[in-house]
N, C-alpha and C. Protein backbone atom coordinates (compact mmCIF):
# COMPACT_ATOMS: atom_id res chain seq x y z
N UNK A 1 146.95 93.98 90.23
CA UNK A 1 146.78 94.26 91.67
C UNK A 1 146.96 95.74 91.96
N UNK A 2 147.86 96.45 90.59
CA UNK A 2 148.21 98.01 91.54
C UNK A 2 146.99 98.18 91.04
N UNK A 3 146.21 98.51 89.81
CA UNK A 3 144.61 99.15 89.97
C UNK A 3 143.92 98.52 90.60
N UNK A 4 143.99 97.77 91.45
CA UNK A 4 142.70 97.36 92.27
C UNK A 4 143.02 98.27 93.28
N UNK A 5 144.47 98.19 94.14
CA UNK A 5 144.91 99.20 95.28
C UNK A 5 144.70 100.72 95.25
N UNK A 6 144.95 100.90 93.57
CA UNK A 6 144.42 102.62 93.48
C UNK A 6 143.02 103.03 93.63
N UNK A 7 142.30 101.53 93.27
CA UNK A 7 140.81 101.88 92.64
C UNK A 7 140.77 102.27 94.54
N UNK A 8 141.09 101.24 95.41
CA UNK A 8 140.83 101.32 97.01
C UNK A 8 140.90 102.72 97.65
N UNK A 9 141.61 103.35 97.01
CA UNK A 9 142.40 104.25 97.94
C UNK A 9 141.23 105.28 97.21
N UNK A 10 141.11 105.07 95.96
CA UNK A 10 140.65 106.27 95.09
C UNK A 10 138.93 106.64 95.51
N UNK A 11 137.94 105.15 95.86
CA UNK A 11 136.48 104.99 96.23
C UNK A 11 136.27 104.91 97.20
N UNK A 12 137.15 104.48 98.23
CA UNK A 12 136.61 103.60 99.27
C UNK A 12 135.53 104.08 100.06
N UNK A 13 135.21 105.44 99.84
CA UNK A 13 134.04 106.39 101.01
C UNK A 13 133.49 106.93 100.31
N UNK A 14 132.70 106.35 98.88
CA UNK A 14 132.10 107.07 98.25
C UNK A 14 130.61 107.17 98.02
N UNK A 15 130.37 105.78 99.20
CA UNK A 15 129.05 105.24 99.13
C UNK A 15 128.13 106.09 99.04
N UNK A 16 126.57 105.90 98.09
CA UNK A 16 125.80 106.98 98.28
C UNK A 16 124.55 106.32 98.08
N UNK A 17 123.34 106.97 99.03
CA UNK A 17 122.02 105.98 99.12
C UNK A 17 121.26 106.38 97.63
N UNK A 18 120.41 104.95 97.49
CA UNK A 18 120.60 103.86 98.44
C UNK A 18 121.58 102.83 98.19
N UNK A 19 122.77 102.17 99.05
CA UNK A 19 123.89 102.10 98.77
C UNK A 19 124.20 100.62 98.49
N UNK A 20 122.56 99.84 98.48
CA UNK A 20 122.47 99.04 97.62
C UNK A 20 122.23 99.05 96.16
N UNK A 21 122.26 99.81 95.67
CA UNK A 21 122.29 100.21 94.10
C UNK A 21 123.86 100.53 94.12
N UNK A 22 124.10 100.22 92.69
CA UNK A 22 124.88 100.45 91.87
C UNK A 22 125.31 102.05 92.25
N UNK A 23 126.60 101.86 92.25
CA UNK A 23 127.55 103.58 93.20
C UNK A 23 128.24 103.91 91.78
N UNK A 24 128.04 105.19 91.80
CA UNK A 24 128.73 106.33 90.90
C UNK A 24 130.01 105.66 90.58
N UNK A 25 131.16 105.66 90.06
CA UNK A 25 132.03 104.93 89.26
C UNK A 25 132.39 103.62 89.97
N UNK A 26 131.49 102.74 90.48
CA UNK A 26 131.55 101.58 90.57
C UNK A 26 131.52 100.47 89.55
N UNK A 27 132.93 99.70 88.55
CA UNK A 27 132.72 99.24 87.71
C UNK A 27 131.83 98.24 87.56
N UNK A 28 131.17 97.91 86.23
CA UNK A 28 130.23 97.29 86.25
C UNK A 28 130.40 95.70 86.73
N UNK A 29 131.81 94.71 86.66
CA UNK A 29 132.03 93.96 86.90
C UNK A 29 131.68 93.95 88.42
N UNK A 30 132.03 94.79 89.01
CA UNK A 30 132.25 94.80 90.67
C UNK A 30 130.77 94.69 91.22
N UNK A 31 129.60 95.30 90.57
CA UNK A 31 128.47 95.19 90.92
C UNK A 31 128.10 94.43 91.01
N UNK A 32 128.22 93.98 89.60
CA UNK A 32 127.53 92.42 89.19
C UNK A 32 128.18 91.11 90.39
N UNK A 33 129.08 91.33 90.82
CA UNK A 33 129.89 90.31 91.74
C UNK A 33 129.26 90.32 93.47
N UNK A 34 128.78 92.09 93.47
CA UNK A 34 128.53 92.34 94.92
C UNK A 34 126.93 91.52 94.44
N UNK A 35 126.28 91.69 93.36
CA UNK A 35 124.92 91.43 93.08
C UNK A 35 124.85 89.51 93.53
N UNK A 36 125.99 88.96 92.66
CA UNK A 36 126.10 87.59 93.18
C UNK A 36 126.27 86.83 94.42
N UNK A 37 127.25 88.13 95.17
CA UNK A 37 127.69 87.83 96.58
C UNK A 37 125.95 88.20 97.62
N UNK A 38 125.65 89.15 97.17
CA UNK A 38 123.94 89.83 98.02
C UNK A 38 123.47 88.70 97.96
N UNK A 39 123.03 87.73 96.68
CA UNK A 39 121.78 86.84 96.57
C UNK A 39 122.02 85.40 96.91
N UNK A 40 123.43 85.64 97.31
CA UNK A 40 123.78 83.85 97.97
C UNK A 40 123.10 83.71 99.41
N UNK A 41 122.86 84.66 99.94
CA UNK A 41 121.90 83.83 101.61
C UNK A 41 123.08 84.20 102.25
N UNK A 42 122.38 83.90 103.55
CA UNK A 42 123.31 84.01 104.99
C UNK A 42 124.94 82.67 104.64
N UNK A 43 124.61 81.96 104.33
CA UNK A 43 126.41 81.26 104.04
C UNK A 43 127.18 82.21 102.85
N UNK A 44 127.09 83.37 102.38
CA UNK A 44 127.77 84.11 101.04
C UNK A 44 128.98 84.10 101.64
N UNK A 45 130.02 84.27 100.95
CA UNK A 45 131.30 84.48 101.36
C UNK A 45 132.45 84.81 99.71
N UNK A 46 133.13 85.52 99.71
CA UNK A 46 134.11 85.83 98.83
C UNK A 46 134.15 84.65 97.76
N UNK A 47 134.54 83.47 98.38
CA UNK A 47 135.20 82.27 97.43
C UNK A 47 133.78 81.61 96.75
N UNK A 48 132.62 81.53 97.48
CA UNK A 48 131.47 81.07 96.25
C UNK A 48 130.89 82.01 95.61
N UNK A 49 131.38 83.51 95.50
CA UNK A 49 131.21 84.44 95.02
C UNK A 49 131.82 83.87 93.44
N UNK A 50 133.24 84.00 94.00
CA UNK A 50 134.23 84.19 92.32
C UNK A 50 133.99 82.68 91.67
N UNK A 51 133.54 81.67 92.68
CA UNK A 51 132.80 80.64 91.69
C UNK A 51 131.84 81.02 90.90
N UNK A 52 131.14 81.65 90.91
CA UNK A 52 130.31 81.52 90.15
C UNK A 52 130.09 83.42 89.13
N UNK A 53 131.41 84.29 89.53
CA UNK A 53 131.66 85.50 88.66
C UNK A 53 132.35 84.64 87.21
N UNK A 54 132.04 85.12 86.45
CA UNK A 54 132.52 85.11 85.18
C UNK A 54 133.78 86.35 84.54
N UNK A 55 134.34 86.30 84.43
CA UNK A 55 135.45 87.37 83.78
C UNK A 55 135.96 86.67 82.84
N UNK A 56 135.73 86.98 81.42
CA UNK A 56 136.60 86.81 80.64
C UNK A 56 138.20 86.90 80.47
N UNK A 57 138.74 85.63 80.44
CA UNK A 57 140.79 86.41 80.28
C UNK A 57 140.93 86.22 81.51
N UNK A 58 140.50 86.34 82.92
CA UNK A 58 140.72 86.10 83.81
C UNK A 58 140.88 84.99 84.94
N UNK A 59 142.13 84.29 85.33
CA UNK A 59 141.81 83.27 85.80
C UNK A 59 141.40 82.98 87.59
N UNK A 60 140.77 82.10 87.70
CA UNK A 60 139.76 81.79 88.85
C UNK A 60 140.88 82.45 90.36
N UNK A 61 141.88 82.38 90.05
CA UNK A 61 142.73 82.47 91.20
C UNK A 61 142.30 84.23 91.59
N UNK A 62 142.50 85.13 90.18
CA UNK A 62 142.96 86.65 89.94
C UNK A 62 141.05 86.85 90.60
N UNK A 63 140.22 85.95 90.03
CA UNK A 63 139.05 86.48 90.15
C UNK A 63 139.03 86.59 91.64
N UNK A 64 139.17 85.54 92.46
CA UNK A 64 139.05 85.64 94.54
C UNK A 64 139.60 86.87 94.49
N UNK A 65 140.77 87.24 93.96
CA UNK A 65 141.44 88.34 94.49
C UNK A 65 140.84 89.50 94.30
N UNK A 66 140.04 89.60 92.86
CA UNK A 66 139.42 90.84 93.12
C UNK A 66 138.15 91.08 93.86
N UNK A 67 137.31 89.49 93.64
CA UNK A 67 136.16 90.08 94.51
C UNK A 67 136.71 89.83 96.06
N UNK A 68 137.52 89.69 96.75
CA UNK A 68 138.24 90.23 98.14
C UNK A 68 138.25 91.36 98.42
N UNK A 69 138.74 92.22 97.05
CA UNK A 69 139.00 93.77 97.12
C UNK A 69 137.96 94.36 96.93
N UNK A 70 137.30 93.77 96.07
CA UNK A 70 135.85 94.82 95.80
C UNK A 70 134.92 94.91 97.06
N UNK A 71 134.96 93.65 97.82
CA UNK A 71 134.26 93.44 99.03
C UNK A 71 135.10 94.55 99.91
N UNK A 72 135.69 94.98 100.03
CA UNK A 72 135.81 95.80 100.96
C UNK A 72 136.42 97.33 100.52
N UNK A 73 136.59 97.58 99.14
CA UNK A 73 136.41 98.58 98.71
C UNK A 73 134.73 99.31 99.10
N UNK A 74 134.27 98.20 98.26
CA UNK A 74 132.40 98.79 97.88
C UNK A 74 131.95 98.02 99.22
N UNK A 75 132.56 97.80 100.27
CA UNK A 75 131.42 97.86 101.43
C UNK A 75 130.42 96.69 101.42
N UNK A 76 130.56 95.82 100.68
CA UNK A 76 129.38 94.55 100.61
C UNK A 76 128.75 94.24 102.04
N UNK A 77 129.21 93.74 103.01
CA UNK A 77 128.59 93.46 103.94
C UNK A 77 127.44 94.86 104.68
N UNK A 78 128.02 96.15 104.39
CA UNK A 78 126.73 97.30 104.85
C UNK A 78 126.11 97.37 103.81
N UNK A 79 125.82 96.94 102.35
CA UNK A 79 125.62 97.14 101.17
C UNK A 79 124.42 96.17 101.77
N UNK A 80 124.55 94.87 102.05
CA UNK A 80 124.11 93.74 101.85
C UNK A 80 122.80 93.99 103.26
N UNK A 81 123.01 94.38 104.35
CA UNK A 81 122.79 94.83 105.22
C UNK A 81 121.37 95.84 104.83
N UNK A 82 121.91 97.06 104.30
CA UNK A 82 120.89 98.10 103.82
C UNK A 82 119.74 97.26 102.73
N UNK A 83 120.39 96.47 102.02
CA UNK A 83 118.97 95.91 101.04
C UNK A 83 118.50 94.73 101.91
N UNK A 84 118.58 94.28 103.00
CA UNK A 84 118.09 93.39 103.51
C UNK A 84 116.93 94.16 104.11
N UNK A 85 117.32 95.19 104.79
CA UNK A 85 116.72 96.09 105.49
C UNK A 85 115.29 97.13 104.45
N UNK A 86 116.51 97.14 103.59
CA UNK A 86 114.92 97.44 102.47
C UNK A 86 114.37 96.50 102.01
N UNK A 87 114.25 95.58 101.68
CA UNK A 87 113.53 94.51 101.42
C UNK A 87 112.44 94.42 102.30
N UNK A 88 112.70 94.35 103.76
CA UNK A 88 112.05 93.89 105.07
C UNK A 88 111.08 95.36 105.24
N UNK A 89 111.34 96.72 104.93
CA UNK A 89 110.85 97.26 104.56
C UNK A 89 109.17 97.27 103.49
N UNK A 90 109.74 96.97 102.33
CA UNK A 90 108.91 96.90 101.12
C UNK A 90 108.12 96.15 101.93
N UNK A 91 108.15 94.55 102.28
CA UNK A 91 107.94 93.80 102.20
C UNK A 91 106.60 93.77 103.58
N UNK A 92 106.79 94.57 104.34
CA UNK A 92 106.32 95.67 106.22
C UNK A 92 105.53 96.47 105.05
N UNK A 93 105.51 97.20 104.79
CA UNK A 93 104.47 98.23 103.64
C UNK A 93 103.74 97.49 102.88
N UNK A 94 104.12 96.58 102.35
CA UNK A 94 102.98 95.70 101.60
C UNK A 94 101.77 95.05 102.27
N UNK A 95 102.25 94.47 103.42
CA UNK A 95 101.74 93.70 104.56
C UNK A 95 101.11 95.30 105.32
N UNK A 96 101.20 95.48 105.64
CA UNK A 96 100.34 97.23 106.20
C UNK A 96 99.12 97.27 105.24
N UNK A 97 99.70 97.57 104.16
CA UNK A 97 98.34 98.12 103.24
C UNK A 97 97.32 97.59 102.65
N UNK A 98 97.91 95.78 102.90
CA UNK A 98 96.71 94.84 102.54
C UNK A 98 96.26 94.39 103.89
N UNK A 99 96.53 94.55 104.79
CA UNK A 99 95.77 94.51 106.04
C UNK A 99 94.59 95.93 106.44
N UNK A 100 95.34 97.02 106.18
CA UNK A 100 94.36 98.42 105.82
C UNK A 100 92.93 98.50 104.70
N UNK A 101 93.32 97.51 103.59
CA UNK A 101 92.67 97.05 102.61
C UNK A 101 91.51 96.26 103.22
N UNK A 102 92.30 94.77 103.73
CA UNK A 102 90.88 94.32 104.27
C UNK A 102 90.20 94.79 105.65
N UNK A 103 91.11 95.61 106.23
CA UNK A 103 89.81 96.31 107.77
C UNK A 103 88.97 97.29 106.63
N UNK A 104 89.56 97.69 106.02
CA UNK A 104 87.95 98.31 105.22
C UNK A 104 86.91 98.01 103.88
N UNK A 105 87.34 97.01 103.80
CA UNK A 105 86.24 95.82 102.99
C UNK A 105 85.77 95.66 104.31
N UNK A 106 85.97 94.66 105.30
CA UNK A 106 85.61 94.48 106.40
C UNK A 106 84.32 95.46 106.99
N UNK A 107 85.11 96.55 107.49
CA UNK A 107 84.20 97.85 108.00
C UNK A 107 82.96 97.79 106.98
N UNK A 108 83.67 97.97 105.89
CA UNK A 108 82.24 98.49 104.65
C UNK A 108 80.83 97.34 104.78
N UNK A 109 81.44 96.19 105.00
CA UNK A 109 80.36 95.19 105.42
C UNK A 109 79.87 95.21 106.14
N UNK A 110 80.62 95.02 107.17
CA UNK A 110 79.79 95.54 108.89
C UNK A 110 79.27 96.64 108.86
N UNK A 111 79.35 97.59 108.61
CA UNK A 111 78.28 98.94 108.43
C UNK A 111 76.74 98.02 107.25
N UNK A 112 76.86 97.47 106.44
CA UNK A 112 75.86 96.74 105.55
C UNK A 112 75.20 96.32 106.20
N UNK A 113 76.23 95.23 106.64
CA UNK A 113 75.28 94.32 108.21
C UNK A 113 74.57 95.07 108.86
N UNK A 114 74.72 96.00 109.46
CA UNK A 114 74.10 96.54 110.45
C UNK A 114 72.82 97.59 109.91
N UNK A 115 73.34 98.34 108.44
CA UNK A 115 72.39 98.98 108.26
C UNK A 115 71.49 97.78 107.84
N UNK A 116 71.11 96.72 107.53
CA UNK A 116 70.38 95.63 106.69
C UNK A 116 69.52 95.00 108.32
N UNK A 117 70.47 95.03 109.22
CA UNK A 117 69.29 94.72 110.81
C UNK A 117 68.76 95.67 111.18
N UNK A 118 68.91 96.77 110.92
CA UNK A 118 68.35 98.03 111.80
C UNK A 118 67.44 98.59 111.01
N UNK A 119 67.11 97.92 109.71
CA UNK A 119 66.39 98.36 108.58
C UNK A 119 64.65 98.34 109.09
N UNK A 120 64.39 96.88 109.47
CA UNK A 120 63.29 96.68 109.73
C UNK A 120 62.56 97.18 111.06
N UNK A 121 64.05 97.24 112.16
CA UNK A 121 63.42 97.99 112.95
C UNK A 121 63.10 99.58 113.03
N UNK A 122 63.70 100.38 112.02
CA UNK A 122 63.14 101.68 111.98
C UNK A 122 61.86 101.54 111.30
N UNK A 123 61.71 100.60 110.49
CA UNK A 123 60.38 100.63 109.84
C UNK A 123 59.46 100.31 110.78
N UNK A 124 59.86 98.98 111.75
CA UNK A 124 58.62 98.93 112.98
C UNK A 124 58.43 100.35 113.56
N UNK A 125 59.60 100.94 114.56
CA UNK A 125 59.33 101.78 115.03
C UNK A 125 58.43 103.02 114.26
N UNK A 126 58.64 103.10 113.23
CA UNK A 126 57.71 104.11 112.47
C UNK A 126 56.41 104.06 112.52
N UNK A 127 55.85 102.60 111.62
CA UNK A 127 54.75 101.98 111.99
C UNK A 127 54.37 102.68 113.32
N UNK A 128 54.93 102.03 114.19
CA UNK A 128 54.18 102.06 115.81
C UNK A 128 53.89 103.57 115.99
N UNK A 129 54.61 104.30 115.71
CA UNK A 129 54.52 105.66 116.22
C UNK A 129 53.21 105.95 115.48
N UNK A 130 53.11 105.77 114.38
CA UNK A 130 51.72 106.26 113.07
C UNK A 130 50.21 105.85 114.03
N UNK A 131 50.57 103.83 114.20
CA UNK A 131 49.42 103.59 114.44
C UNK A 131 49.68 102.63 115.30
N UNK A 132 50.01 103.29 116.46
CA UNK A 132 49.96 102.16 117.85
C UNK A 132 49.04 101.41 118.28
N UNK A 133 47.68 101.38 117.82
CA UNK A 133 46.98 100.37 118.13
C UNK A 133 46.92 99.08 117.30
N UNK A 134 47.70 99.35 116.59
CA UNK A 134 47.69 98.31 115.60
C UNK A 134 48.84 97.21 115.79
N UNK A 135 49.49 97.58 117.22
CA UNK A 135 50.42 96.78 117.82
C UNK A 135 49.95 96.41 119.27
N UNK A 136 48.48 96.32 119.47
CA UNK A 136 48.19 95.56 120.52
C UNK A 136 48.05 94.32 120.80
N UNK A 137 48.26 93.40 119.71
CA UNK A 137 47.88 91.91 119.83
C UNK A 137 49.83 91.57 121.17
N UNK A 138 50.41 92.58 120.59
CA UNK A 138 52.01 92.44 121.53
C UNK A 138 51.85 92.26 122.84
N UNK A 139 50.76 92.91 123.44
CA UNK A 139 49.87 93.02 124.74
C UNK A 139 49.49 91.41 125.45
N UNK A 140 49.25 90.95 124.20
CA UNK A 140 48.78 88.96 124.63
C UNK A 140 50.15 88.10 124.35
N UNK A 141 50.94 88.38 123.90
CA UNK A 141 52.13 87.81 123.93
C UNK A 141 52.48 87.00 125.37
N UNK A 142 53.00 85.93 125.87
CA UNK A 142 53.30 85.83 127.11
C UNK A 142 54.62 86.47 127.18
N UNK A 143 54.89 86.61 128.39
CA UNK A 143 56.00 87.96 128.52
C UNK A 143 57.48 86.38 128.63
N UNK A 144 57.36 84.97 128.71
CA UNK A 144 58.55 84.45 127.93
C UNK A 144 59.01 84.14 126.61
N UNK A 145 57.69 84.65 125.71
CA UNK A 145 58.19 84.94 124.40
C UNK A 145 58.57 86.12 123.57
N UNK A 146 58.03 87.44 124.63
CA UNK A 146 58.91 88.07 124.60
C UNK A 146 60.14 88.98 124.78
N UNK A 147 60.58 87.94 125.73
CA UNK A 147 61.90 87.58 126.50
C UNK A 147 62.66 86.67 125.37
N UNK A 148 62.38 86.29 124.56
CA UNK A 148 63.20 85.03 124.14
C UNK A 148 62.96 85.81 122.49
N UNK A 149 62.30 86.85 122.00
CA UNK A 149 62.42 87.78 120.92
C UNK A 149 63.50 88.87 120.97
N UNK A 150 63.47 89.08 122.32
CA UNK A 150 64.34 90.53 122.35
C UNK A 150 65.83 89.71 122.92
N UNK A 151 65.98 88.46 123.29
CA UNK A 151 67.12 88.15 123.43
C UNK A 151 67.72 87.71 122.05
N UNK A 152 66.82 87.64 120.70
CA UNK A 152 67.45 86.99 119.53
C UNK A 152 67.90 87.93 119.13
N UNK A 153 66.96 89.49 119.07
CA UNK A 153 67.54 90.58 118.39
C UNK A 153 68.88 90.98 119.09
N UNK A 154 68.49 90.97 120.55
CA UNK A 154 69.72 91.42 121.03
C UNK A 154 71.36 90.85 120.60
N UNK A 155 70.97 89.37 120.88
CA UNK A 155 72.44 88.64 119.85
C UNK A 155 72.40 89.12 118.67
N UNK A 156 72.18 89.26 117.87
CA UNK A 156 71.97 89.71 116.48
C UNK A 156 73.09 90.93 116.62
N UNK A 157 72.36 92.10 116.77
CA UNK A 157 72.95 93.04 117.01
C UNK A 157 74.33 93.26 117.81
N UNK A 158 74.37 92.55 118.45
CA UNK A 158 75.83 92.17 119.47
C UNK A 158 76.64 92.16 118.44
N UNK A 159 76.40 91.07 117.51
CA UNK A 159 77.05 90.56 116.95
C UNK A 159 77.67 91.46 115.65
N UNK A 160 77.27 91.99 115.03
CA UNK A 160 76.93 92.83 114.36
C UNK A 160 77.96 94.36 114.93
N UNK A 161 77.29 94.73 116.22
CA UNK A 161 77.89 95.70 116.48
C UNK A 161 79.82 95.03 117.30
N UNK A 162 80.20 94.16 117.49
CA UNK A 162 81.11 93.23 117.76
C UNK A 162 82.20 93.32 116.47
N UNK A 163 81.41 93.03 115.17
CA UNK A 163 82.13 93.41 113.91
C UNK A 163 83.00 94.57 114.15
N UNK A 164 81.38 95.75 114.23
CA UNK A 164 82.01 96.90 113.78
C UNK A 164 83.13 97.31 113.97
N UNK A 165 83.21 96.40 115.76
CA UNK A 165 84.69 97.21 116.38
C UNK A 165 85.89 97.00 115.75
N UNK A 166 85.76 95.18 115.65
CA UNK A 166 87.13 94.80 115.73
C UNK A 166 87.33 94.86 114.27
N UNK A 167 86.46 95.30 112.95
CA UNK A 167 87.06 96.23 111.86
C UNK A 167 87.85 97.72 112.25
N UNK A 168 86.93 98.24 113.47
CA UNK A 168 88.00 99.64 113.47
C UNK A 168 89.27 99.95 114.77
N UNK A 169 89.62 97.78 114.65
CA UNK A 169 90.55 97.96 115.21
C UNK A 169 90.51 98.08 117.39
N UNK A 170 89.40 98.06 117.33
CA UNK A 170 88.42 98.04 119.20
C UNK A 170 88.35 96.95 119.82
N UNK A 171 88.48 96.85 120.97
CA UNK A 171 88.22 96.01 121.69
C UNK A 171 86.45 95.13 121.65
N UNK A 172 86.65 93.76 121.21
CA UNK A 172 85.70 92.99 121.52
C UNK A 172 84.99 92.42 122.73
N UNK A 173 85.86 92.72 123.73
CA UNK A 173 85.61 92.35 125.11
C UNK A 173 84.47 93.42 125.82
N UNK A 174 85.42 94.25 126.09
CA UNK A 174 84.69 95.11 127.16
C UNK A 174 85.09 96.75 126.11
N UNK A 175 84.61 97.91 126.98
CA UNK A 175 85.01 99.20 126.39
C UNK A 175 85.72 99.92 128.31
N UNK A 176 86.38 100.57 127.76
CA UNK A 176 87.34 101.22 129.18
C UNK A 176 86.97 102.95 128.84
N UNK A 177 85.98 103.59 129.97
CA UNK A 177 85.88 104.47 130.23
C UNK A 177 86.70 105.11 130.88
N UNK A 178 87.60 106.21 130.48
CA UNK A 178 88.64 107.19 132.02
C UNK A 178 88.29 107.64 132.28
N UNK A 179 87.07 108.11 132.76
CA UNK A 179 86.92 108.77 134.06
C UNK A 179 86.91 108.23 134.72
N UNK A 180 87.10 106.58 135.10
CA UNK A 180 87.17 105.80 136.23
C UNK A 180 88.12 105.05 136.24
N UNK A 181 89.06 106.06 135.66
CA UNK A 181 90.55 105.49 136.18
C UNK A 181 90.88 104.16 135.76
N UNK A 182 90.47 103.54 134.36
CA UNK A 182 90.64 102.58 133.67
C UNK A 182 89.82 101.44 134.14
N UNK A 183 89.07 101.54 135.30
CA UNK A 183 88.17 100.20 135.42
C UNK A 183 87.15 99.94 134.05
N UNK A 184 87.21 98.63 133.81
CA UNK A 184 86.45 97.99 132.80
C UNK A 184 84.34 98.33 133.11
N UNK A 185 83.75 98.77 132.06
CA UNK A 185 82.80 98.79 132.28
C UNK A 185 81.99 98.68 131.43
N UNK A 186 81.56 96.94 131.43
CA UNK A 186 80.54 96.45 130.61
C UNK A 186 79.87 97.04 130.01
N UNK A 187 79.17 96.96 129.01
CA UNK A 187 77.94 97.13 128.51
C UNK A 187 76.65 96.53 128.64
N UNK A 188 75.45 97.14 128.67
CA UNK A 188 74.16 96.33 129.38
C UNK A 188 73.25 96.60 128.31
N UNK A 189 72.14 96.26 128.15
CA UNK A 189 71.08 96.50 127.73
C UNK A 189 70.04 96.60 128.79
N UNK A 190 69.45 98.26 128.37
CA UNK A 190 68.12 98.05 129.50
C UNK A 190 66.97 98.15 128.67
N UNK A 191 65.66 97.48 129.34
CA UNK A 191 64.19 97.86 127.87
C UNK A 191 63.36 98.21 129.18
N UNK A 192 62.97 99.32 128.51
CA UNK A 192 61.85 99.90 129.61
C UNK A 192 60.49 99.68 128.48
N UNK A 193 59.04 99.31 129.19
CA UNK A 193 57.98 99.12 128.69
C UNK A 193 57.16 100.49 129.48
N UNK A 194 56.72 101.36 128.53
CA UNK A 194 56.12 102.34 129.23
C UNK A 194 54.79 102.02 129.19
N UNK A 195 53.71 103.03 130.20
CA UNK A 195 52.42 102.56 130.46
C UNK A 195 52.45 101.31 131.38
N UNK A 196 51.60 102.37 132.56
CA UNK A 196 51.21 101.85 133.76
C UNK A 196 49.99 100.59 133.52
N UNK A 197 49.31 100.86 132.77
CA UNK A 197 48.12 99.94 132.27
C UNK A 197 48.21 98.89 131.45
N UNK A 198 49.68 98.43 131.00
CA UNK A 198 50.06 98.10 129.66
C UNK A 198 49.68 96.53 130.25
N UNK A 199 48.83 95.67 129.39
CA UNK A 199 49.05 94.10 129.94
C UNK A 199 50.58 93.47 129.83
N UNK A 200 51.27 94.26 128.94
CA UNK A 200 52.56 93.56 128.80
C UNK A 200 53.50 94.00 130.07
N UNK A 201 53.67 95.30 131.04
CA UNK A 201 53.92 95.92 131.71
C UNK A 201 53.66 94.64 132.73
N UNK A 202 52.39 94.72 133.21
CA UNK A 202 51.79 93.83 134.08
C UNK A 202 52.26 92.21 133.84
N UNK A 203 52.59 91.97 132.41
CA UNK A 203 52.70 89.94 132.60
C UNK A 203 54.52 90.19 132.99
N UNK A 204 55.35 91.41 132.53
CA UNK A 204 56.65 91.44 132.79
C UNK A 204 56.84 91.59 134.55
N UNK A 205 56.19 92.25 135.38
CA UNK A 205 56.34 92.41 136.47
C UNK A 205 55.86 91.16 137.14
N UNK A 206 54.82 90.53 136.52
CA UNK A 206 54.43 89.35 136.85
C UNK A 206 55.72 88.21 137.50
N UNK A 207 56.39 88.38 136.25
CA UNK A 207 57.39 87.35 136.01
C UNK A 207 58.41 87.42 136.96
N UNK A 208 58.44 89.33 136.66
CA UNK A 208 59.68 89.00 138.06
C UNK A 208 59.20 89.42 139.48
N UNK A 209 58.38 89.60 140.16
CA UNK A 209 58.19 88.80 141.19
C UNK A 209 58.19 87.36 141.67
N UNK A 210 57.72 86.44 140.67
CA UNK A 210 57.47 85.01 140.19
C UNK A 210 59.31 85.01 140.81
């Protein structure tokens, strides 16, 4: 009992991070005991500690007594405390970086997606620009089929551009402009058909007067 009282007087403030590890002349028995006392769970306590410490030569009575002392020499309960806390740590960083991991698998797709829909339409638009007459049969189209073309692409693309956000973490709903003082402000699609002469011009205006 007197070296346990000297060891007290001699360590007791010697803790040094991280102060769940093993401390500068902390005997090895004492570790191994705080190590047994750490991994019992929220019921740990002194006495199912020295159940289950081993000391050679030593009997079960002498053992409570020292892990009593070591517990509050070496600080177990802030000991126990700090590696809980690092644990919950590690454990917050792991969970971070495989969530960071998949928003950009994620992203990397949704950019695919999108370049893989927008593919064919730069190629139309090209086309058209080269040889616009070669897109007049679009002219006989009735103007509810193509109302019911540009509403498929349009979902498409919604959808698509909908990804992109909520990979980089954006709102799926709406987008919030400040210059207006945080009011919400939709997004629209507008399609303008140019040419005054256009039959398609003419069956669209048709419709909406109709």
């Amino acid at each position: 009992m007197a070296n346990i009282t000297n060891e007290k007087a001699k360590y007791y403030k010697t803790l040094t991070e991280p102060i769940y590890e093993k401390q500068p002349n902390e005997p090895i028995e004492a570790f191994e005991a705080f190590q047994i006392y750490r991994d019992l769970g929220p019921k740990r306590n002194a006495a199912e500690t020295a159940k289950l410490l081993v000391l050679p030569g030593i009997r079960p009575k002498q053992i409570f007594t020292r892990v009593q002392n070591w517990m509050s020499i070496w600080k177990w309960q802030d000991r126990v405390a700090a590696y809980k806390y690092h644990i919950d740590e590690v454990f917050r960083h792991a969970m971070e970086e495989s969530a960071r991991d998949l928003a950009r698998k994620h992203a990397k797709l949704a950019e695919n997606y999108i370049d893989v829909l927008a593919k064919p339409a730069e190629i139309f638009l090209l086309k058209y620009k080269e040889n616009p007459e070669d897109f007049n049969d679009l002219d006989l189209l009735p103007a509810s089929k193509l109302f019911e073309m540009i509403q498929k692409s349009a979902g498409i693309l919604s959808a698509a551009s909908e990804l992109g956000r909520k990979t980089h973490g954006m709102s799926d709903k709406h987008q919030i402009d400040h210059t207006t003082n945080g009011n919400t402000i939709l997004p629209s699609i507008n399609i303008t058909v140019v040419g005054s002469k256009s039959n398609l011009l003419q069956s669209l205006e048709a419709t909406n007067n109709d």
